[in-house]
C-alpha atoms as a PDB file:
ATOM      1  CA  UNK A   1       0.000   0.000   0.000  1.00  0.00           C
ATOM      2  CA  UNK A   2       3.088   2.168   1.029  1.00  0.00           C
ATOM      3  CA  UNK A   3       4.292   1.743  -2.804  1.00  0.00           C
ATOM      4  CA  UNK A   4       0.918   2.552  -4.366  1.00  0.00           C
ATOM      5  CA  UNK A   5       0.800   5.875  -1.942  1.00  0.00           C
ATOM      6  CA  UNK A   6       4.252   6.834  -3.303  1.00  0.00           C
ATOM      7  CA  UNK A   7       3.119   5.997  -7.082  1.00  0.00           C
ATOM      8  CA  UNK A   8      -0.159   8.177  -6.543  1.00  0.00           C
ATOM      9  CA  UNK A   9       2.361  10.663  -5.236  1.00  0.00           C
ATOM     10  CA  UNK A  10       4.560  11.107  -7.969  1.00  0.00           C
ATOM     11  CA  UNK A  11       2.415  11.493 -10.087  1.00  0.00           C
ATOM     12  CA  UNK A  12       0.247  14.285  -8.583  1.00  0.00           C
ATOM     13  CA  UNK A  13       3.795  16.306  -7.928  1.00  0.00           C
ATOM     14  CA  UNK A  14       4.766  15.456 -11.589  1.00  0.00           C
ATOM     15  CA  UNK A  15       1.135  16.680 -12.971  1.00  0.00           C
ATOM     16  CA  UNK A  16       2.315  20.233 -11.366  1.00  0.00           C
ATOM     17  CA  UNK A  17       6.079  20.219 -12.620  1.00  0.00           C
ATOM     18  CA  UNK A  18       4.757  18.770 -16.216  1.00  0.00           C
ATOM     19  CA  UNK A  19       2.146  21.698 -15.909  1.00  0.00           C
ATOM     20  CA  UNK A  20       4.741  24.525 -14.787  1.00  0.00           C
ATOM     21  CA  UNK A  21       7.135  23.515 -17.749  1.00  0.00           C
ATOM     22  CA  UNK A  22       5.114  23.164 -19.974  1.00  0.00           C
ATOM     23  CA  UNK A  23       3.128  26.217 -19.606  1.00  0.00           C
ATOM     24  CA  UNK A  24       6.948  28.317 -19.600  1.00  0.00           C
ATOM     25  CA  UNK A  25       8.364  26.515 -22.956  1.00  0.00           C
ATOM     26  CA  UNK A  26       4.893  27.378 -23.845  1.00  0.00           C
ATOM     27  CA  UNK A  27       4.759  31.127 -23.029  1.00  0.00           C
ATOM     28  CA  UNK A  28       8.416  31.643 -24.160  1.00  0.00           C
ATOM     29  CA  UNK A  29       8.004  29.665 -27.763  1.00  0.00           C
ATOM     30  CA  UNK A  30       4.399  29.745 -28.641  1.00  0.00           C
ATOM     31  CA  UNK A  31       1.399  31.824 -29.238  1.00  0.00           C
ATOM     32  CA  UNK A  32      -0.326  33.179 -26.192  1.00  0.00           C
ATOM     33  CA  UNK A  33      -3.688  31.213 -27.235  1.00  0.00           C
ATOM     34  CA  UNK A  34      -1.568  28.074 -27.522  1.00  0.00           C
ATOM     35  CA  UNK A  35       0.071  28.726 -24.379  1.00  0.00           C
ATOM     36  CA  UNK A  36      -3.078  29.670 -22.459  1.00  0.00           C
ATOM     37  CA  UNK A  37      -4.815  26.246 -23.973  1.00  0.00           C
ATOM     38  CA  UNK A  38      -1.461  24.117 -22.503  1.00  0.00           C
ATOM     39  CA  UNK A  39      -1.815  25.946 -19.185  1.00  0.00           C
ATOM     40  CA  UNK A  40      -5.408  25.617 -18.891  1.00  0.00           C
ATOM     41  CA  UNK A  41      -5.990  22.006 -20.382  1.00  0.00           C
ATOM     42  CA  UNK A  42      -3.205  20.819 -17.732  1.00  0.00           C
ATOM     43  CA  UNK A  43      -5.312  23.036 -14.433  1.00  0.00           C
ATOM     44  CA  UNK A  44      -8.069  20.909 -15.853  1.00  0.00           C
ATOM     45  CA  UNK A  45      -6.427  17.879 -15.672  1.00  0.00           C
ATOM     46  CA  UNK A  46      -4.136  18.220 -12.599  1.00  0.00           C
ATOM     47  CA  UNK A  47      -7.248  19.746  -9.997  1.00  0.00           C
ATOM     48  CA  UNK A  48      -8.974  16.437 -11.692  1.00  0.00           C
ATOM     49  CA  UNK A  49      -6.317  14.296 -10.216  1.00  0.00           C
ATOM     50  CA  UNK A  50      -6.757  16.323  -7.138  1.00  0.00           C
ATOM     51  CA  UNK A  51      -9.935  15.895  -6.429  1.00  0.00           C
ATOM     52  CA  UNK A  52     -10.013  12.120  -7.258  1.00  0.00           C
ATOM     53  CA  UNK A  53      -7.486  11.484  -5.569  1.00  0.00           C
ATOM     54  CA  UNK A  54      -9.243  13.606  -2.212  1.00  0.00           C
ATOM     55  CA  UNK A  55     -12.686  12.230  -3.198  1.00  0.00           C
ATOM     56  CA  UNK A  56     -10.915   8.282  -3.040  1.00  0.00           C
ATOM     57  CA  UNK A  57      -8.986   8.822   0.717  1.00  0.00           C
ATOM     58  CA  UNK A  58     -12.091  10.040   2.304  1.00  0.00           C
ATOM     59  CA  UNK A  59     -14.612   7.631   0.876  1.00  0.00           C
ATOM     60  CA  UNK A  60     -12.481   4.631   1.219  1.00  0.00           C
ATOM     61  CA  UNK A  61     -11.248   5.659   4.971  1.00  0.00           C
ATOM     62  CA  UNK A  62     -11.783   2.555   7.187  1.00  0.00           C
ATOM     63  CA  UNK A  63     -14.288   4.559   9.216  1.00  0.00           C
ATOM     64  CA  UNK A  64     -16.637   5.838   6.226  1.00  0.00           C
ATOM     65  CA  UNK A  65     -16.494   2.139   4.832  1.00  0.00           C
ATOM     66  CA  UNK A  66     -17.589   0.734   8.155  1.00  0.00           C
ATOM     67  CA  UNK A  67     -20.573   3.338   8.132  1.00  0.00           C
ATOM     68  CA  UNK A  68     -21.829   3.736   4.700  1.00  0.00           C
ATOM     69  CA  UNK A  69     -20.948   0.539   2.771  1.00  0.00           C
ATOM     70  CA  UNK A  70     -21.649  -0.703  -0.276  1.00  0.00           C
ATOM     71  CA  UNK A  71     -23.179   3.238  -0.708  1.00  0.00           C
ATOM     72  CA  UNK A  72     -19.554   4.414  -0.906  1.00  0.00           C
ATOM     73  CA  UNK A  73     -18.978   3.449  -4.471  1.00  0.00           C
ATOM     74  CA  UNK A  74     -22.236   4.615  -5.938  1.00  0.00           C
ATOM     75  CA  UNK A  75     -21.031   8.586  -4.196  1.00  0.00           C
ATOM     76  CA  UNK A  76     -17.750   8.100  -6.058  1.00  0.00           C
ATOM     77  CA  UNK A  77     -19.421   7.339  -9.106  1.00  0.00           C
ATOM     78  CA  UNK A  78     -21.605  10.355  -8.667  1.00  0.00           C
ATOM     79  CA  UNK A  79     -18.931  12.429  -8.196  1.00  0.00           C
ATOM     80  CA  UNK A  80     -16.586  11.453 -11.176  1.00  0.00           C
ATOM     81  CA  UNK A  81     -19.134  12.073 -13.422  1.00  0.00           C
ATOM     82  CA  UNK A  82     -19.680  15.551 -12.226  1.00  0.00           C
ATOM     83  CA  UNK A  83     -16.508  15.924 -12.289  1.00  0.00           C
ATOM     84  CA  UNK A  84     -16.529  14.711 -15.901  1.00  0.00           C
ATOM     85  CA  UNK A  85     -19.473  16.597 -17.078  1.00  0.00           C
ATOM     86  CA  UNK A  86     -17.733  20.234 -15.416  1.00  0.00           C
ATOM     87  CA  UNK A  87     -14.527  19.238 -17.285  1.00  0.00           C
ATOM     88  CA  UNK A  88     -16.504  18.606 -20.477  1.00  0.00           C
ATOM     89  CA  UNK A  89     -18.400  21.805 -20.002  1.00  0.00           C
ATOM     90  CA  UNK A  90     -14.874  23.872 -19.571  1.00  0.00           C
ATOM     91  CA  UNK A  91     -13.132  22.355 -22.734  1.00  0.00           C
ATOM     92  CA  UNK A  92     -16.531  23.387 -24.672  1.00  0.00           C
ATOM     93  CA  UNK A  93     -16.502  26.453 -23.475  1.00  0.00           C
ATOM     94  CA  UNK A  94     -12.790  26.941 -23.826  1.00  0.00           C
ATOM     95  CA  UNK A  95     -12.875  25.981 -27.367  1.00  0.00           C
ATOM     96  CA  UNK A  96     -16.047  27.337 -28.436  1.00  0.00           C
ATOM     97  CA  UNK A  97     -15.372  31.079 -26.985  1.00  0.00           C
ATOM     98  CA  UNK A  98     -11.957  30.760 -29.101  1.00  0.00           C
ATOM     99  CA  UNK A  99     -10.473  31.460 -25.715  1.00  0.00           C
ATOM    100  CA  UNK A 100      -7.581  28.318 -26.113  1.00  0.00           C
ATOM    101  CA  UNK A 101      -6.364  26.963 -28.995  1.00  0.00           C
ATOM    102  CA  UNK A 102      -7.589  23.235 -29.346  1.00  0.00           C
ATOM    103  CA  UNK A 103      -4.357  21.441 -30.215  1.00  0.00           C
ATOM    104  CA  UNK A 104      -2.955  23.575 -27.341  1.00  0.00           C
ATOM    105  CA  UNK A 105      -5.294  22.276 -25.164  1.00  0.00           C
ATOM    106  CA  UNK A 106      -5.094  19.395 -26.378  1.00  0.00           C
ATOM    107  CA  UNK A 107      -1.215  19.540 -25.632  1.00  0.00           C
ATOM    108  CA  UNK A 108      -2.086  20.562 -21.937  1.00  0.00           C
ATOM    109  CA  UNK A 109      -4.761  17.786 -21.251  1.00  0.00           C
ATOM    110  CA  UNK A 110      -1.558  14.713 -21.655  1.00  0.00           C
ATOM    111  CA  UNK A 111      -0.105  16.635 -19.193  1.00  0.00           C
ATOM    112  CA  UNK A 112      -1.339  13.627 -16.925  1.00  0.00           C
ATOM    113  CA  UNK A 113      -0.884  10.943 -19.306  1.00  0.00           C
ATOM    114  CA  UNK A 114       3.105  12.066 -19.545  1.00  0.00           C
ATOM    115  CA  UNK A 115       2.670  11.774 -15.837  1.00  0.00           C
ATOM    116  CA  UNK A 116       1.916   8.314 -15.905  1.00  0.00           C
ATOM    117  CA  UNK A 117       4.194   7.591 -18.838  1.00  0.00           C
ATOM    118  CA  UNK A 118       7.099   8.734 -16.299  1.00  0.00           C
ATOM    119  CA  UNK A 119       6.177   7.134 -13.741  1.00  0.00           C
ATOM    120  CA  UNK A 120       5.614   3.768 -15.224  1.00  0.00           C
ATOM    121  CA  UNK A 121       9.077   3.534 -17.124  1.00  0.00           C
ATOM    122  CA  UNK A 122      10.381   5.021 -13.346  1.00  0.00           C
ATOM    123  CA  UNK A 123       8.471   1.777 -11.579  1.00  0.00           C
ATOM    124  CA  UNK A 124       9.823  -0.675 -14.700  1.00  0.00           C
ATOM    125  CA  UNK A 125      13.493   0.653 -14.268  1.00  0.00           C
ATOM    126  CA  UNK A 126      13.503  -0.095 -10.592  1.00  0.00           C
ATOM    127  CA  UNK A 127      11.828  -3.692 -11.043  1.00  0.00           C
ATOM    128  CA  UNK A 128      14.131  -4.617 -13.477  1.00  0.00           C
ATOM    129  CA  UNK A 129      17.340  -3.216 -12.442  1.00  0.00           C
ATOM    130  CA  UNK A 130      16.026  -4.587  -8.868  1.00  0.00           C
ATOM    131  CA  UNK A 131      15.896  -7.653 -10.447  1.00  0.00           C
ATOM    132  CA  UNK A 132      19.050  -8.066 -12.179  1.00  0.00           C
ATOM    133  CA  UNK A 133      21.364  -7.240  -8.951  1.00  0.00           C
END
């Protein structure tokens, strides 16, 4: 559980330093419309993770699980898809008010799948090189 905490982790604190990077090389080398859709897409994205990740700890507390049940996944549900439908509802409006431009946001949204891309090949290069010593 310990390893999982540290995984979950990493990732949130590389969403942030993805984010931050990416909106600089952004600012410095692109259009501001590109740079505000890679800033805004990963804010999106990264307060997503957030709140998942907030929403998960407190519904899956030992306490809450002894009290509520089998209710507690049905409330998580509820709340991803708000969640979901607020995100959706952002990116529409973002696009549609020409405020972002789409590939930029676009660009900003991976921000979490690099995230996860880093910290898998992290995880693989310590099993393996765990492994082989």
């Amino acid at each position: 559980m310990q390893d999982l905490q540290k995984l979950i982790d990493f990732i949130t604190t590389s969403n942030w330093l993805i984010l931050l990077a990416g909106g600089i090389i952004g600012l410095a080398m692109t259009p501001v419309k590109f740079a505000m859709g890679i800033i805004l897409g990963g804010l999106i994205v990264a307060v997503n993770f957030h709140l998942l990740k907030r929403t998960l700890k407190t519904m899956f507390h030992p306490d809450t699980v002894s009290e509520r049940g089998r209710s507690i996944i049905g409330n998580v549900l509820v709340k991803y898809y708000i969640r979901f439908a607020i995100s959706g509802v952002l990116i529409f409006l973002l696009i549609s008010k020409h405020i972002v431009h789409p590939v930029g946001l676009l660009a900003g949204l991976s921000v979490f799948v690099a995230s996860v891309f880093l910290a898998t090949a992290l995880e693989l290069k310590r099993i393996f090189f765990k492994e082989a010593v």
